[in-house]
C-alpha atoms as a PDB file:
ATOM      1  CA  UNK A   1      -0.958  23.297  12.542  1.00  0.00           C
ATOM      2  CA  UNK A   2       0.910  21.812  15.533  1.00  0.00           C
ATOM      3  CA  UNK A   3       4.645  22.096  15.820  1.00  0.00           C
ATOM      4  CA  UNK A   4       6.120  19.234  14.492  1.00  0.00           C
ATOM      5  CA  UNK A   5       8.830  17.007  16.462  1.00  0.00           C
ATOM      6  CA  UNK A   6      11.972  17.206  13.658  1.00  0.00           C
ATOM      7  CA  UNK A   7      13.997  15.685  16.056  1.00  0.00           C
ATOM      8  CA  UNK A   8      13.027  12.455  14.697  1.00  0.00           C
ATOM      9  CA  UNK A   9      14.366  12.956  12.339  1.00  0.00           C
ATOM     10  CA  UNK A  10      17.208  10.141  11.389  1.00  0.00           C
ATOM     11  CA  UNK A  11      15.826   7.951  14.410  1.00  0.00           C
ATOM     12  CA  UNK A  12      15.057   4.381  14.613  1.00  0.00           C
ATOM     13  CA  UNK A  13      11.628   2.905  15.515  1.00  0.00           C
ATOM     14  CA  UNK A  14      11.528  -1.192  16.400  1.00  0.00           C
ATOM     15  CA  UNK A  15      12.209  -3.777  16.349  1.00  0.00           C
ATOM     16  CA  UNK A  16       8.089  -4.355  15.944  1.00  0.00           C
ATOM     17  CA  UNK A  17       6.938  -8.216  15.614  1.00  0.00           C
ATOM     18  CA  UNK A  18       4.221  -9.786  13.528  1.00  0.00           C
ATOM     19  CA  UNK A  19       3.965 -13.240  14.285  1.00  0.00           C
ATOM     20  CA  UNK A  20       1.105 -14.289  11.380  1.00  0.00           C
ATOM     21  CA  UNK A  21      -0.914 -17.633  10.539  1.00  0.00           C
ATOM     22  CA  UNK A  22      -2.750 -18.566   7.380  1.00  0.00           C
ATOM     23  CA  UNK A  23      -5.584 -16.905   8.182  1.00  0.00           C
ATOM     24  CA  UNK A  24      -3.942 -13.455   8.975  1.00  0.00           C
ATOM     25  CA  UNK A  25      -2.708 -14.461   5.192  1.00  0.00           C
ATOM     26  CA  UNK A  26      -6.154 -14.635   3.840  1.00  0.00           C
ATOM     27  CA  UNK A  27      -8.020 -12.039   5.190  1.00  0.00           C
ATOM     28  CA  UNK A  28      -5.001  -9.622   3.755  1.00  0.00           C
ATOM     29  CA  UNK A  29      -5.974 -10.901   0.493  1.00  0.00           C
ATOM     30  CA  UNK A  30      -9.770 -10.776   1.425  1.00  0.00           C
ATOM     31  CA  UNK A  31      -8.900  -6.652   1.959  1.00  0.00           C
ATOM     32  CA  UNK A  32      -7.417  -6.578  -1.264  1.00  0.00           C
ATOM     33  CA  UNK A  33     -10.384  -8.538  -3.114  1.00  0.00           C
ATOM     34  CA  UNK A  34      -9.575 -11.594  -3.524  1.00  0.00           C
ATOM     35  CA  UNK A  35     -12.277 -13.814  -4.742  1.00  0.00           C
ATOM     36  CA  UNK A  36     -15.314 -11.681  -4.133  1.00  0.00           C
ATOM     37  CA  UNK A  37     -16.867 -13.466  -6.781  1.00  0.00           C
ATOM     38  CA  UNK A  38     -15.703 -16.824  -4.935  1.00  0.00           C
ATOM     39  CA  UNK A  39     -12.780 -17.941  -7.771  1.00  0.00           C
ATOM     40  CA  UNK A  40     -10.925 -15.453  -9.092  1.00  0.00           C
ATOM     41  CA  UNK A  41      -7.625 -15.298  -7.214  1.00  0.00           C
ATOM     42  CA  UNK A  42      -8.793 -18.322  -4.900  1.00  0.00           C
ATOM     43  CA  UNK A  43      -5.192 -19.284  -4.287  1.00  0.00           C
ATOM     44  CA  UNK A  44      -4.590 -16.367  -1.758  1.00  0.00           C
ATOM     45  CA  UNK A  45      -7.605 -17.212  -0.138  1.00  0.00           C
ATOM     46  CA  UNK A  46      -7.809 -21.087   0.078  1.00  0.00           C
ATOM     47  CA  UNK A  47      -5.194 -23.091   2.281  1.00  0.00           C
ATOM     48  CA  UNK A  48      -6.092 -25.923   1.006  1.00  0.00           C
ATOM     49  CA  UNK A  49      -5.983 -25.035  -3.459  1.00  0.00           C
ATOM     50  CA  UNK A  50      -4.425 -27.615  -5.234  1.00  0.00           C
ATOM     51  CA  UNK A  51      -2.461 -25.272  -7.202  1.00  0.00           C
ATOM     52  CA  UNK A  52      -0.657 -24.066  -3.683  1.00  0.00           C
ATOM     53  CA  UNK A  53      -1.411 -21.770  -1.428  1.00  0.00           C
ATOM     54  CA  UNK A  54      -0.333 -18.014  -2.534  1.00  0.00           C
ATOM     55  CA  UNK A  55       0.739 -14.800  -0.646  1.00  0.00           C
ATOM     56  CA  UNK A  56       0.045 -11.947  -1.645  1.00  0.00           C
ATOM     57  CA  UNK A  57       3.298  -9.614  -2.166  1.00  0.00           C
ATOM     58  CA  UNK A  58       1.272  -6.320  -0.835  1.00  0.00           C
ATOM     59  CA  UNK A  59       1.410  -8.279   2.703  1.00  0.00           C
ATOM     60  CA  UNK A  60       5.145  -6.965   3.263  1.00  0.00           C
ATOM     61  CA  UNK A  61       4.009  -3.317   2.678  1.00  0.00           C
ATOM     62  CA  UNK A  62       1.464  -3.275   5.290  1.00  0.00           C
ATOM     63  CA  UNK A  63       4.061  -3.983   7.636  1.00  0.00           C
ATOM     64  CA  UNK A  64       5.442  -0.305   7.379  1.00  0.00           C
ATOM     65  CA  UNK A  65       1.677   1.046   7.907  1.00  0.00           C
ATOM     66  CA  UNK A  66       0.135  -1.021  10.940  1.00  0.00           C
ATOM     67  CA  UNK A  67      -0.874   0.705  13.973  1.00  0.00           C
ATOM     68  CA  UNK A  68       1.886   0.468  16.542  1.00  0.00           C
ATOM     69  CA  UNK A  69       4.568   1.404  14.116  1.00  0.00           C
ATOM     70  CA  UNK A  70       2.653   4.670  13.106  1.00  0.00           C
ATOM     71  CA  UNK A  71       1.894   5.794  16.773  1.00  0.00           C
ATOM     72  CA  UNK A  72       5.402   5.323  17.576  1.00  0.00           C
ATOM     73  CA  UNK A  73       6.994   7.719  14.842  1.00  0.00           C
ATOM     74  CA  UNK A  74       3.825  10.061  15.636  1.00  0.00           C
ATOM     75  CA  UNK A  75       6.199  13.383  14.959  1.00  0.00           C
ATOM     76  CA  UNK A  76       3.366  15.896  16.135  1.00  0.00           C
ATOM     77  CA  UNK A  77       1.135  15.689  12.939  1.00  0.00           C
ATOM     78  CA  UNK A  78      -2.712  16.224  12.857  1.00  0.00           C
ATOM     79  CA  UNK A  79      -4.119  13.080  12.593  1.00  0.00           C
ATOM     80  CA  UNK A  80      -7.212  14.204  10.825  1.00  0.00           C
ATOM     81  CA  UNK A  81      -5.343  14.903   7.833  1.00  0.00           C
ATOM     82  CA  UNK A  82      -2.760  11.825   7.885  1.00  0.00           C
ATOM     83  CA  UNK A  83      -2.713   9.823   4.171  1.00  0.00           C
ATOM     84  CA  UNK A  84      -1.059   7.132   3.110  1.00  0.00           C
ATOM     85  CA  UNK A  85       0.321   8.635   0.174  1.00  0.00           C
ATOM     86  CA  UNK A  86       3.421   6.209  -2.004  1.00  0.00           C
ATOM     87  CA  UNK A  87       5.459   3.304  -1.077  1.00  0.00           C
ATOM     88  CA  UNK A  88       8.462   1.215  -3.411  1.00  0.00           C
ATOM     89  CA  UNK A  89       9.015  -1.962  -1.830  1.00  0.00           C
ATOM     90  CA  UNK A  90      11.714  -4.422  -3.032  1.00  0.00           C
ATOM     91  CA  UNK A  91      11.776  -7.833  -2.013  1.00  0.00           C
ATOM     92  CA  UNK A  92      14.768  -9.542  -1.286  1.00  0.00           C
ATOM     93  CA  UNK A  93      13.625 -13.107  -0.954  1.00  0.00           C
ATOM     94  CA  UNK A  94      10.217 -14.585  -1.357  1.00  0.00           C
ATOM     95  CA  UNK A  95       7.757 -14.766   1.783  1.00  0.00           C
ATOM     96  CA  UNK A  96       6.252 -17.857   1.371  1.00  0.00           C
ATOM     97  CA  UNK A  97       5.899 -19.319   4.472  1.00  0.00           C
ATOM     98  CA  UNK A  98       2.288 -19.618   4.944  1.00  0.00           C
ATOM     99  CA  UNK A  99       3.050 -19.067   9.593  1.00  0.00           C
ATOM    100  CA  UNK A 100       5.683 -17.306  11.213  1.00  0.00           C
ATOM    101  CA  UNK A 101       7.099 -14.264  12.754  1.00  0.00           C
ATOM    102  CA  UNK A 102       8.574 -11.168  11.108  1.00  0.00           C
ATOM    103  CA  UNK A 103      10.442  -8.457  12.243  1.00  0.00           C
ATOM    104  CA  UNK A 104      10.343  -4.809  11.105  1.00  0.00           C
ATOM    105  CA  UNK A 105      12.595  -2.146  11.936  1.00  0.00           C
ATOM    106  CA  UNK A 106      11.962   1.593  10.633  1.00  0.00           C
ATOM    107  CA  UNK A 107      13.787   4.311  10.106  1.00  0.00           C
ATOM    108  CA  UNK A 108      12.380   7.755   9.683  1.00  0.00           C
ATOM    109  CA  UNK A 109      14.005   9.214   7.232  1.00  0.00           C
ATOM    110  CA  UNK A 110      12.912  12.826   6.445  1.00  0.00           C
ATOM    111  CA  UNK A 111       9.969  15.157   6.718  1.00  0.00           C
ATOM    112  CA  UNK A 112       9.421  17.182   3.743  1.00  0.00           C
ATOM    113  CA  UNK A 113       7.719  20.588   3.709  1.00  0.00           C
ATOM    114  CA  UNK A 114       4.802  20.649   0.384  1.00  0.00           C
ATOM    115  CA  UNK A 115       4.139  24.758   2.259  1.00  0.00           C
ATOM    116  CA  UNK A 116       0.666  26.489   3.754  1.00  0.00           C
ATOM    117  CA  UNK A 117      -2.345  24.234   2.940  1.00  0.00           C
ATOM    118  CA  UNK A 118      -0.466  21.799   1.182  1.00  0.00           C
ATOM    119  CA  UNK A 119       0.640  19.993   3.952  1.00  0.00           C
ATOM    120  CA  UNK A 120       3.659  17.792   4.755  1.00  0.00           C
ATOM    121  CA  UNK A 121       5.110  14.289   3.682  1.00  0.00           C
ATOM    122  CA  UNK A 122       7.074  11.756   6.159  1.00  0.00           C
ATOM    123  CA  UNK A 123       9.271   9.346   4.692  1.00  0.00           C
ATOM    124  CA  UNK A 124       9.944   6.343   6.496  1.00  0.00           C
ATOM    125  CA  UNK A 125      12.334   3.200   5.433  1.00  0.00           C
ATOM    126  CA  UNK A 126      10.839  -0.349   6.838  1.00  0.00           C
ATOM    127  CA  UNK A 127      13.260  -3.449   6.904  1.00  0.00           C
ATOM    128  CA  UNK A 128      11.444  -6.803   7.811  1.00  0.00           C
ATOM    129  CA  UNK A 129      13.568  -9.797   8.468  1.00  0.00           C
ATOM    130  CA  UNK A 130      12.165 -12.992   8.957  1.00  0.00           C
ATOM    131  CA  UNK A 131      12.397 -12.973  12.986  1.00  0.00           C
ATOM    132  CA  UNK A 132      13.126 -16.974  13.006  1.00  0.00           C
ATOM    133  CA  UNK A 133      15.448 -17.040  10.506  1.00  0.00           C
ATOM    134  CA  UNK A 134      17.178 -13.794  10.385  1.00  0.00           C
ATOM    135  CA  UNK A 135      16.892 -13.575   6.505  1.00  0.00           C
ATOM    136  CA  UNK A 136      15.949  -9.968   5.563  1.00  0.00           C
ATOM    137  CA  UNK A 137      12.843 -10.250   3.478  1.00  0.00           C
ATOM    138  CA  UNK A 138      11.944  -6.483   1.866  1.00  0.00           C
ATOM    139  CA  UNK A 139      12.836  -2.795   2.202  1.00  0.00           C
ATOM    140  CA  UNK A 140       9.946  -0.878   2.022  1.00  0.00           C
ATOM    141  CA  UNK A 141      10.251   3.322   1.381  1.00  0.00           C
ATOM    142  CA  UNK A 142       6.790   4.548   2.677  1.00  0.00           C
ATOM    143  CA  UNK A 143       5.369   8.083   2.246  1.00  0.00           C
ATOM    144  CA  UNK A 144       2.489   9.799   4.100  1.00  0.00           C
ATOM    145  CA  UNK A 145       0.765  12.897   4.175  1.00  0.00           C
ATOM    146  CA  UNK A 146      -0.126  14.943   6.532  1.00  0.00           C
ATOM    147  CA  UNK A 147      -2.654  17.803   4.898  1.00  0.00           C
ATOM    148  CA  UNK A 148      -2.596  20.189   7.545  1.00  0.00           C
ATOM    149  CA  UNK A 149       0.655  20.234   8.399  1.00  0.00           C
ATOM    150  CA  UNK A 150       2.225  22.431   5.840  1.00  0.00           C
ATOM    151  CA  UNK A 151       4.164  25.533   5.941  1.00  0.00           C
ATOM    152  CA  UNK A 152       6.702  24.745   8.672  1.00  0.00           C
ATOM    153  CA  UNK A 153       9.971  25.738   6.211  1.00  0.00           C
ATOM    154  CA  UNK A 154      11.543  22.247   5.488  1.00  0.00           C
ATOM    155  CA  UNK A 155      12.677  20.559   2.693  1.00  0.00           C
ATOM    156  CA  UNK A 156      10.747  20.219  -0.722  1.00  0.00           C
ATOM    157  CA  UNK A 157      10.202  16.477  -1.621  1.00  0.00           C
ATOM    158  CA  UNK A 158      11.958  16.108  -4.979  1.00  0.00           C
ATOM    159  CA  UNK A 159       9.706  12.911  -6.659  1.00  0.00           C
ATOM    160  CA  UNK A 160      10.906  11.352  -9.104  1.00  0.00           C
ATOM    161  CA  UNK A 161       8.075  10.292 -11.603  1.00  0.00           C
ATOM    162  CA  UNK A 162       7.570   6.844 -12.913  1.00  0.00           C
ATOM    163  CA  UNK A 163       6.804   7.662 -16.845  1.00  0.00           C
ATOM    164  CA  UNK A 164       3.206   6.721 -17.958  1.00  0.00           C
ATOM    165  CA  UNK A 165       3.104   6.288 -21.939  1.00  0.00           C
ATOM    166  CA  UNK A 166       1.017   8.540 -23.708  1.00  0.00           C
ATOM    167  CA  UNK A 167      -0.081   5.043 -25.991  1.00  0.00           C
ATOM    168  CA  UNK A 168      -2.813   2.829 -25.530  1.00  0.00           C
ATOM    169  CA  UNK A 169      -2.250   0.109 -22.580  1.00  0.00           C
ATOM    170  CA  UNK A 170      -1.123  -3.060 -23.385  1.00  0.00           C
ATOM    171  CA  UNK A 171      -3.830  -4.677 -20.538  1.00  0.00           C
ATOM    172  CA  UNK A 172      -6.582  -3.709 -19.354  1.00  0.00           C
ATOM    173  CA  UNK A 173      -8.470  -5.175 -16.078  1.00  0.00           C
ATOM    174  CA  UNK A 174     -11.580  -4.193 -14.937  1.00  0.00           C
ATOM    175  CA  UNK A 175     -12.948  -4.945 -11.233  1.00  0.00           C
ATOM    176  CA  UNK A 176     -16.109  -3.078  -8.995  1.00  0.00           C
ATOM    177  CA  UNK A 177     -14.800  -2.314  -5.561  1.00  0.00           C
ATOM    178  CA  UNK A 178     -17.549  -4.184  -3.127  1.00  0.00           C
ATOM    179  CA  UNK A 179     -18.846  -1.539  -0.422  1.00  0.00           C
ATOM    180  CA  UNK A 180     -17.560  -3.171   2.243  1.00  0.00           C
ATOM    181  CA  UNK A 181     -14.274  -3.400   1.108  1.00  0.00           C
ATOM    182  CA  UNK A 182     -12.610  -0.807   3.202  1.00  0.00           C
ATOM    183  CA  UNK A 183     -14.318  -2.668   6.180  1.00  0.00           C
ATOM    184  CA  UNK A 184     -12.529  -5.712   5.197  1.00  0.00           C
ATOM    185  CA  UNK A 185      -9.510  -4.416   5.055  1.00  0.00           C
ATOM    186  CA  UNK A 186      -8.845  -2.743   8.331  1.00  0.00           C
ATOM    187  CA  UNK A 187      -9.034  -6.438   9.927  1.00  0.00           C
ATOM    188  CA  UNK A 188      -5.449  -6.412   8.671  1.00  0.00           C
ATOM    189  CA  UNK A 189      -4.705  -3.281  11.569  1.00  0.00           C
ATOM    190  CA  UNK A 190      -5.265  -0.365   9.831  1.00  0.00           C
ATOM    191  CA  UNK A 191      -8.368   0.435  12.138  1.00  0.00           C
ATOM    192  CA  UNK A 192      -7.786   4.490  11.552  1.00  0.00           C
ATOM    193  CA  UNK A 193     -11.381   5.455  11.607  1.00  0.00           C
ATOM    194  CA  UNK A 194     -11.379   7.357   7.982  1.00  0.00           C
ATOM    195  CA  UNK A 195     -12.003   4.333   6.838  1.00  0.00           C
ATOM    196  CA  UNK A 196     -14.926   2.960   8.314  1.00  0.00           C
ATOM    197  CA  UNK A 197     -16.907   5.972  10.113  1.00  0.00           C
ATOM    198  CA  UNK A 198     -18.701   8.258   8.312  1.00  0.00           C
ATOM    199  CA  UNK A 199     -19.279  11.040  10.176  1.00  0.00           C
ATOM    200  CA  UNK A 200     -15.616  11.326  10.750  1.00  0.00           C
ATOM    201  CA  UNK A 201     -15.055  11.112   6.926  1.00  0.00           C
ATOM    202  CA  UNK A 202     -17.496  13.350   6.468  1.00  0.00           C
ATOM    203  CA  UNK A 203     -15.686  16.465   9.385  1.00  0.00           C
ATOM    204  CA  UNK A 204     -12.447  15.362   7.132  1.00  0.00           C
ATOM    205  CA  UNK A 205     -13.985  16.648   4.297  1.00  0.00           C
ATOM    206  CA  UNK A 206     -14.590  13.076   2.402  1.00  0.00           C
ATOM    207  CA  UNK A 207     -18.083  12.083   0.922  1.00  0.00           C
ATOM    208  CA  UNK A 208     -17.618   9.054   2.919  1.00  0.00           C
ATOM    209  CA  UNK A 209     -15.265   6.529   4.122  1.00  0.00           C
ATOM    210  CA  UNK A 210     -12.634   5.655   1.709  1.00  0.00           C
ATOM    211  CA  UNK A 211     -10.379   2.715   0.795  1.00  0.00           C
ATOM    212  CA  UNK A 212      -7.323   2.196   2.452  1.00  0.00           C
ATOM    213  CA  UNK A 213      -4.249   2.846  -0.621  1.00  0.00           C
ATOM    214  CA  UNK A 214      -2.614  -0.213   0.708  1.00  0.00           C
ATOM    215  CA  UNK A 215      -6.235  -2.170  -0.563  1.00  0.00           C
ATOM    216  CA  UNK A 216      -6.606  -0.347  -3.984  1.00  0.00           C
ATOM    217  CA  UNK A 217      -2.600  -1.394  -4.206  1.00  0.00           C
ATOM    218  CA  UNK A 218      -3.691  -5.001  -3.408  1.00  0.00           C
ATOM    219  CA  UNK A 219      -5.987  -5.035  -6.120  1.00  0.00           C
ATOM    220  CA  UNK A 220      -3.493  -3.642  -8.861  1.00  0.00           C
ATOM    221  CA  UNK A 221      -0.836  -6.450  -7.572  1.00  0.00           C
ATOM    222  CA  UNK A 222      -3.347  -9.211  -8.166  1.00  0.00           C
ATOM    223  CA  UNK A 223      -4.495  -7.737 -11.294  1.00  0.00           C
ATOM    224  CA  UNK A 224      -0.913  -7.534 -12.616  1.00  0.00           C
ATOM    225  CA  UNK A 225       0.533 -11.068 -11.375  1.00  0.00           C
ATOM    226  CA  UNK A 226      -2.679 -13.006 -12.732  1.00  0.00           C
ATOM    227  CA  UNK A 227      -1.840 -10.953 -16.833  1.00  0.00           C
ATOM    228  CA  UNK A 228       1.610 -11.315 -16.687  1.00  0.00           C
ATOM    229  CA  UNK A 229       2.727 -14.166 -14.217  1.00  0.00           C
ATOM    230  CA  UNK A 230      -0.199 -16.100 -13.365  1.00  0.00           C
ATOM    231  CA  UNK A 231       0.337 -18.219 -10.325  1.00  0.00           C
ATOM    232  CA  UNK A 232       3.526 -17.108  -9.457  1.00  0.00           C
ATOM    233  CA  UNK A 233       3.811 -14.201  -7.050  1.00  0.00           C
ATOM    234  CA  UNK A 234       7.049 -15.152  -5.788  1.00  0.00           C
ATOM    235  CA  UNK A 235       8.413 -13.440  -8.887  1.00  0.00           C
ATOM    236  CA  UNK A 236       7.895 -10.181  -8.054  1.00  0.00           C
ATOM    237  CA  UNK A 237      10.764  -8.066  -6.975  1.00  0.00           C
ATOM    238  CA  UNK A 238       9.504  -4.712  -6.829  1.00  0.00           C
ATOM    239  CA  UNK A 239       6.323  -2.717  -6.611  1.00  0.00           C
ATOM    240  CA  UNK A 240       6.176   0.998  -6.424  1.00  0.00           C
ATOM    241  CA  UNK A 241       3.177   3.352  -6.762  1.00  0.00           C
ATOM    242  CA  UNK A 242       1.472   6.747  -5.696  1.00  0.00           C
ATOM    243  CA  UNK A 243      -1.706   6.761  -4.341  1.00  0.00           C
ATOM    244  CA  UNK A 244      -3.154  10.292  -6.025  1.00  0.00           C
ATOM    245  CA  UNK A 245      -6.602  10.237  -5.393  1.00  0.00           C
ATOM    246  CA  UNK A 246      -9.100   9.192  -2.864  1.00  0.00           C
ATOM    247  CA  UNK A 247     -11.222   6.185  -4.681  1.00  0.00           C
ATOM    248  CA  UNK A 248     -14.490   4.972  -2.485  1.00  0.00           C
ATOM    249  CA  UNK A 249     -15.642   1.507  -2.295  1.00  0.00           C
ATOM    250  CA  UNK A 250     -18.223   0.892  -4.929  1.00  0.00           C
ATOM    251  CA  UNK A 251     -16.276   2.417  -7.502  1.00  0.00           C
ATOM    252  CA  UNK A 252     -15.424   0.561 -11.000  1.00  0.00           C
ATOM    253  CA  UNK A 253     -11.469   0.655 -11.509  1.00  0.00           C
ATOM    254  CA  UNK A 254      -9.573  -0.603 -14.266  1.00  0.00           C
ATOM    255  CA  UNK A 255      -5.610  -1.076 -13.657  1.00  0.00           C
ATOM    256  CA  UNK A 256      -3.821   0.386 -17.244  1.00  0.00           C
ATOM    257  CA  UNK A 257      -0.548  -1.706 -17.502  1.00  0.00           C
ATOM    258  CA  UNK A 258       2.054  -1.161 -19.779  1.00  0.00           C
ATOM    259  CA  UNK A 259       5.090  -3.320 -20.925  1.00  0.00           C
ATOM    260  CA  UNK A 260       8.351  -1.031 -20.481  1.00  0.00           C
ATOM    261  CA  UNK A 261      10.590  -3.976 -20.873  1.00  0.00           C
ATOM    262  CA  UNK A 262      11.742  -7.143 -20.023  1.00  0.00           C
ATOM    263  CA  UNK A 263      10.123  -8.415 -16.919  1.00  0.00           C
ATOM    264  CA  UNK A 264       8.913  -4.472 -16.256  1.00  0.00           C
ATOM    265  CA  UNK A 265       6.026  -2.771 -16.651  1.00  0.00           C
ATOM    266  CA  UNK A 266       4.491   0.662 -15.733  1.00  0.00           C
ATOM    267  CA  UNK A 267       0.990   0.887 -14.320  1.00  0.00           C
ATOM    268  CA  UNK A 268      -2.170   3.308 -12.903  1.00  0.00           C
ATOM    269  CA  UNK A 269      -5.169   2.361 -11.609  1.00  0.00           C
ATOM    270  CA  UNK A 270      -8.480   4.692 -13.444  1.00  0.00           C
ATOM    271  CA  UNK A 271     -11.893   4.864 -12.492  1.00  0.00           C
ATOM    272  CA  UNK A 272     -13.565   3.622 -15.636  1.00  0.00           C
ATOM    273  CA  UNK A 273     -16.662   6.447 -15.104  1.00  0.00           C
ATOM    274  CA  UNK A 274     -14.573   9.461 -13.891  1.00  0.00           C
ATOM    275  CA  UNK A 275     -11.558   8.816 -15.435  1.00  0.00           C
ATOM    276  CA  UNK A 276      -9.646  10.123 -12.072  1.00  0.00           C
ATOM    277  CA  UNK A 277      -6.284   8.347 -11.351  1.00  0.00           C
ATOM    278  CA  UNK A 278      -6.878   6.928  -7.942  1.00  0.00           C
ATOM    279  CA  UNK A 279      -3.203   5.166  -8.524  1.00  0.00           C
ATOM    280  CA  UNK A 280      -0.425   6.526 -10.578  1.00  0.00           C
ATOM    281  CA  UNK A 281       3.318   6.173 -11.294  1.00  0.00           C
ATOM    282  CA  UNK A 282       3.196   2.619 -10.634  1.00  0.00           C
ATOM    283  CA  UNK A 283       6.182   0.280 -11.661  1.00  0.00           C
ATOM    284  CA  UNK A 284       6.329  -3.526 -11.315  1.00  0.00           C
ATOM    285  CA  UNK A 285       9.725  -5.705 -11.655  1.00  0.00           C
ATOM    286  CA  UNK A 286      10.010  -9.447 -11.523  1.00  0.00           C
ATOM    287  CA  UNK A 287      12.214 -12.032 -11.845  1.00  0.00           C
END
């Protein structure tokens, strides 16, 4: 373990811009697995759908992960072991224009201490406004681990635990993760190597390259909207999960959802041979 950089603690990172078109649009939702079997979910992935064109609401949390904003609150960790481990974004107003440019500023909020061989967890706060406009979009609260960078006598990170019912699901939705998936996905920026070279995965201590969290979150949004409200992701006002496991493309998942109320529900995301919870603690609000 390196000596971590807690003086940045409390500092700002940004403004970072992301001017986007359609097709940045569609290949996000490609990433997250829309229509792989070429129909389900077509309206993220075709301009031109009658029903309207559709973004995907996971597009606003990838903002708080791409490259440039990572390397710049870089706070001395080992990179080998860096994880993208939670995030609870809330959206303040719809994105739905389908080109334009967005601005992100980030705040690093704290750096909490899980001890030896347990490693360490950076919390970051992501604002994106829409940079034409000025209208702030979504808050995102991001979370990443860093497993070798334990021990260093900070804080603990006190988590507070979205409940998951002992009962039966109320929906069930099944999908197979194609192989190339992860490969897909990193077109969106995410080009850490983890996911896409297997040797590296491999020195990491990984069977093989895994998905990205943000991806395996993709497919749990789309999997929610289309049970509860088909064709209308503009709804959604919140979306908050932990990714808990590593889950490899090929795998079968099934997302678990469970109504918790009006216009709320509580999620995971299983794999339907292993059982393991590759996402838990999810909650979903809309409007």
């Amino acid at each position: 373990m390196g000596e971590l950089d807690l003086s940045l603690i409390g500092k700002t990172f940004g403004p970072f811009e992301h001017e986007y078109t359609f097709k940045d649009l569609i290949i996000f939702a490609l990433g997250c697995g829309a229509g792989t079997d070429g129909i389900t979910d077509l309206d993220y992935v075709f301009e031109q759908d009658e029903r309207g064109f559709k973004i995907l609401p996971i597009y606003g949390a990838m903002l708080a992960e791409a490259y440039e904003v990572s390397k710049a609150m870089d706070y001395g960790f080992n990179w080998d072991g860096a994880l993208h481990w939670g995030f609870d974004i809330k959206y303040h107003k719809p994105m739905t224009k389908t080109s334009g440019k967005l601005k992100t500023i980030c705040v690093l909020k704290d750096i909490y201490d899980r001890g030896p061989g347990k490693g360490c967890v950076g919390l970051n706060e992501a604002t994106t406004y829409d940079a034409e406009t000025g209208e702030k979009l979504f808050t995102n609260e991001s979370m990443d681990i860093e497993l070798y960078d334990g021990g260093f006598g900070g804080p603990k990170l006190q988590v507070a635990a979205v409940e998951i019912p002992e009962r039966d699901p109320d929906f069930e939705i099944e999908e197979q993760i194609p192989l190339n998936q992860a490969l897909i996905y990193r077109l969106s920026g995410d080009f850490f190597k983890l996911h896409a070279d297997w040797e590296y995965a491999k020195q990491c201590g990984f069977e093989k390259p895994m998905l990205h969290g943000l991806s395996a979150s993709g497919f749990a949004c789309r999997h929610i909207i289309r049970t509860l409200f088909p064709g209308q992701p503009e709804r959604i006002t919140r979306f908050k999960v932990r990714m808990s496991a590593t889950l490899y493309p090929g795998s079968t998942i099934k997302t678990q959802i469970w109504k918790m109320g009006e216009n709320v529900i509580h999620f995971r995301v299983v794999n339907t041979e292993t059982g393991e919870k590759h996402l838990n603690f999810g909650l979903v609000e809309w409007k």
